[in-house]
Protein backbone atom coordinates (compact mmCIF):
# COMPACT_ATOMS: atom_id res chain seq x y z
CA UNK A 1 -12.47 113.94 57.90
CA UNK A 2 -9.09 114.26 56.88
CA UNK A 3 -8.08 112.37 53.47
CA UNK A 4 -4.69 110.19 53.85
CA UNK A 5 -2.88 110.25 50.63
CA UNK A 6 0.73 109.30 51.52
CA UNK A 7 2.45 108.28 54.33
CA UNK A 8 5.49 109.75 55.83
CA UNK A 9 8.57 107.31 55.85
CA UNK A 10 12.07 107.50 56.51
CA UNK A 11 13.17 108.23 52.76
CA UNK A 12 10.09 110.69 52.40
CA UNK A 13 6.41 110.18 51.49
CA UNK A 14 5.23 107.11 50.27
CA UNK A 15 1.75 107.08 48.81
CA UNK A 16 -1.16 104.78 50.27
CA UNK A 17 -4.30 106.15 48.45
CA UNK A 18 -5.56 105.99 44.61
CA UNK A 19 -4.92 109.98 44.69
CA UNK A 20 -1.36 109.72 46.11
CA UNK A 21 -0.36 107.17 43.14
CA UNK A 22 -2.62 109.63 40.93
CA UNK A 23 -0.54 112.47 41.96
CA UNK A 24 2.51 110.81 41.17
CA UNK A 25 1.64 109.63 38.21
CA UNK A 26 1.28 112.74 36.82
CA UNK A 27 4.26 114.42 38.11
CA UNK A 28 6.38 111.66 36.38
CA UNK A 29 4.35 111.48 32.93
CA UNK A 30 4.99 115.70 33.20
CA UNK A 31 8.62 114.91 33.31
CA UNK A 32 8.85 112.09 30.68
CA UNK A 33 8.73 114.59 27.81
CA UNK A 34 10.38 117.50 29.10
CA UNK A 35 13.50 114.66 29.66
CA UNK A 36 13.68 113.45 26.19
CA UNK A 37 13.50 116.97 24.56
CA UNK A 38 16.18 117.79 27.26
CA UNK A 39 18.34 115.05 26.08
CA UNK A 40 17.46 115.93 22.28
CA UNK A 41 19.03 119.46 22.64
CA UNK A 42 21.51 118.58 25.08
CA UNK A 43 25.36 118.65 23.62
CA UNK A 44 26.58 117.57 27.61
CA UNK A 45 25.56 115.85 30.49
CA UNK A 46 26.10 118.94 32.51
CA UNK A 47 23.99 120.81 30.09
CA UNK A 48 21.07 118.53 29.97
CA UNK A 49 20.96 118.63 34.22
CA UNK A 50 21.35 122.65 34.30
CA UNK A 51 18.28 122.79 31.94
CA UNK A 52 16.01 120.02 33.92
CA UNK A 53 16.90 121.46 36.95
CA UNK A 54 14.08 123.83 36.65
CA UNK A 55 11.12 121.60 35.78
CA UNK A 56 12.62 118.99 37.94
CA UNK A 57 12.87 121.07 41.08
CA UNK A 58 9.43 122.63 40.30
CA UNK A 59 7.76 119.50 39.72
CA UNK A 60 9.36 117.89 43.11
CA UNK A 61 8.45 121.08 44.97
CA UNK A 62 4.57 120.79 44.04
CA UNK A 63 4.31 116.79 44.61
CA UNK A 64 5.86 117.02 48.01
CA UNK A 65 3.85 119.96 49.22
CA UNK A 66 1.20 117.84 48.06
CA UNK A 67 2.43 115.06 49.78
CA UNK A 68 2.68 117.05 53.17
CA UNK A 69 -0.68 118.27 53.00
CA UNK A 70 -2.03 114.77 53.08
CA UNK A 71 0.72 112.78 54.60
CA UNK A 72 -1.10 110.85 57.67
């Protein structure tokens, strides 16, 4: 029996299930910190998106693989 984590909508996945809002809980508390100390050594706005591009893009990658995987 297949578990049903998020569900597929128009905008992207949606989660539905205590792991879904688990998973994404984590992926944004990952990025809180990463986002201030980008800020904190930042001297542009340019800057500060070249540098979280990499944990950003990383940590969206993972959560919507996830999300696919258990998307009903």
């Amino acid at each position: 029996m297949k578990k049903i984590w998020f569900k597929k909508t128009s905008l992207g996945y949606m989660p539905i299930h205590s792991m879904g809002f688990l998973i994404s809980l984590l992926a944004l508390v990952f990025m809180i910190p990463i986002v201030i100390a980008t800020n904190r050594q930042a001297h542009s706005v340019s800057d500060m998106f070249y540098q979280l591009f990499v944990y950003g893009s990383c940590t969206l990658f993972w959560w919507k693989w996830v999300a696919e995987k258990t998307a009903g």
